[in-house]
Protein backbone atom coordinates (compact mmCIF):
# COMPACT_ATOMS: atom_id res chain seq x y z
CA UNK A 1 -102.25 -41.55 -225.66
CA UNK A 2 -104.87 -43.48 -228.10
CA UNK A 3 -105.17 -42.81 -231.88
CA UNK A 4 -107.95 -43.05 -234.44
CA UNK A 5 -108.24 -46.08 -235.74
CA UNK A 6 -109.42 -43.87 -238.99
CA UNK A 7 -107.05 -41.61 -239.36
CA UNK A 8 -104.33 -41.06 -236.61
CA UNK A 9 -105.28 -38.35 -234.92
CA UNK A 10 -105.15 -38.09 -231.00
CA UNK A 11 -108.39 -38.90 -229.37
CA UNK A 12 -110.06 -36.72 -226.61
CA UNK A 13 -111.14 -38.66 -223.14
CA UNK A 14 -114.92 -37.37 -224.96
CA UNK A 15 -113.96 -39.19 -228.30
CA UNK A 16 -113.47 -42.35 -226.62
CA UNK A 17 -116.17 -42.58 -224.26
CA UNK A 18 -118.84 -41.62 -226.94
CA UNK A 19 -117.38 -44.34 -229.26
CA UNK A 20 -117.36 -46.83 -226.35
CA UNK A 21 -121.18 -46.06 -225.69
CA UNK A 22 -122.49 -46.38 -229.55
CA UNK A 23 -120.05 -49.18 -230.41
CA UNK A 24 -119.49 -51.27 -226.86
CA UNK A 25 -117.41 -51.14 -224.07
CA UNK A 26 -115.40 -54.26 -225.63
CA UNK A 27 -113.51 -51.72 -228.51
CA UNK A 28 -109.90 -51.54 -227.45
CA UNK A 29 -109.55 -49.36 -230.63
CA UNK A 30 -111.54 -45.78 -231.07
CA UNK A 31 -112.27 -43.63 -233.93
CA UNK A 32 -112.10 -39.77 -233.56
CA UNK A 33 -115.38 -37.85 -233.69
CA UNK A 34 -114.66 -37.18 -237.70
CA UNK A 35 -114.64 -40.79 -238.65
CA UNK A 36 -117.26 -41.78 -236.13
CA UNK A 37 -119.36 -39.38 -237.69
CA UNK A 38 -118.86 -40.59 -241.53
CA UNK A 39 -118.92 -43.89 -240.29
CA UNK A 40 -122.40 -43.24 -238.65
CA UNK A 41 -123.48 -40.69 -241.79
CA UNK A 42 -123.96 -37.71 -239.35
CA UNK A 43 -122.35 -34.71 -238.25
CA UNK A 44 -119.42 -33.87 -235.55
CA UNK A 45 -121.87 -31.51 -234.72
CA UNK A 46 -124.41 -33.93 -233.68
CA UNK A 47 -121.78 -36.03 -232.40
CA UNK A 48 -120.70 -32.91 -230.25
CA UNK A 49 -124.57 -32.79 -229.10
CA UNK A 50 -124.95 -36.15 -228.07
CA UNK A 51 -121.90 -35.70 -225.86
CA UNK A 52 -123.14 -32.50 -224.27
CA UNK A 53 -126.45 -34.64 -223.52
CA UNK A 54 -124.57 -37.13 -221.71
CA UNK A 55 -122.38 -34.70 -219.95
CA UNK A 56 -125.77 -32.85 -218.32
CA UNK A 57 -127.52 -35.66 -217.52
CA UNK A 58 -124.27 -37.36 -216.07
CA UNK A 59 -125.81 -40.28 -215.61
CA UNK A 60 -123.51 -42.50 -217.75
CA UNK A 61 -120.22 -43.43 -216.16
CA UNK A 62 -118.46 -42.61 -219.37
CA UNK A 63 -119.16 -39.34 -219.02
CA UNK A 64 -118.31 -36.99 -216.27
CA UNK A 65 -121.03 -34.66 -214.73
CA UNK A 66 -120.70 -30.92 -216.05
CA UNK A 67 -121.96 -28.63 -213.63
């Protein structure tokens, strides 16, 4: 189970594959949606968004394919 490196809280498989994509597949610590989102002065709801994106056009290995 992995932990924000912010503030603690458990991290979704989602959480940890966005951060992985904007930050580089080298992190072996993640931040949670929250703190990646005050970190990169945006929303979690953009955050959630960018996810979604990557989840329909599945073609990121991060991501799984939603069907």
């Amino acid at each position: 189970m992995s932990r924000c490196k912010g503030c603690d809280a458990v991290l979704l498989s989602d959480e940890i594959a966005l951060h992985r994509k904007l930050f580089g597949l080298g992190e072996q610590r993640y931040l949670c949606l929250d703190c990646q989102a005050a970190y990169l002065n945006t929303t979690r709801q953009r955050l959630e968004q960018v996810i979604l994106q990557y989840h329909r056009r599945g073609n990121c290995v991060l991501f799984t394919k939603w069907e």
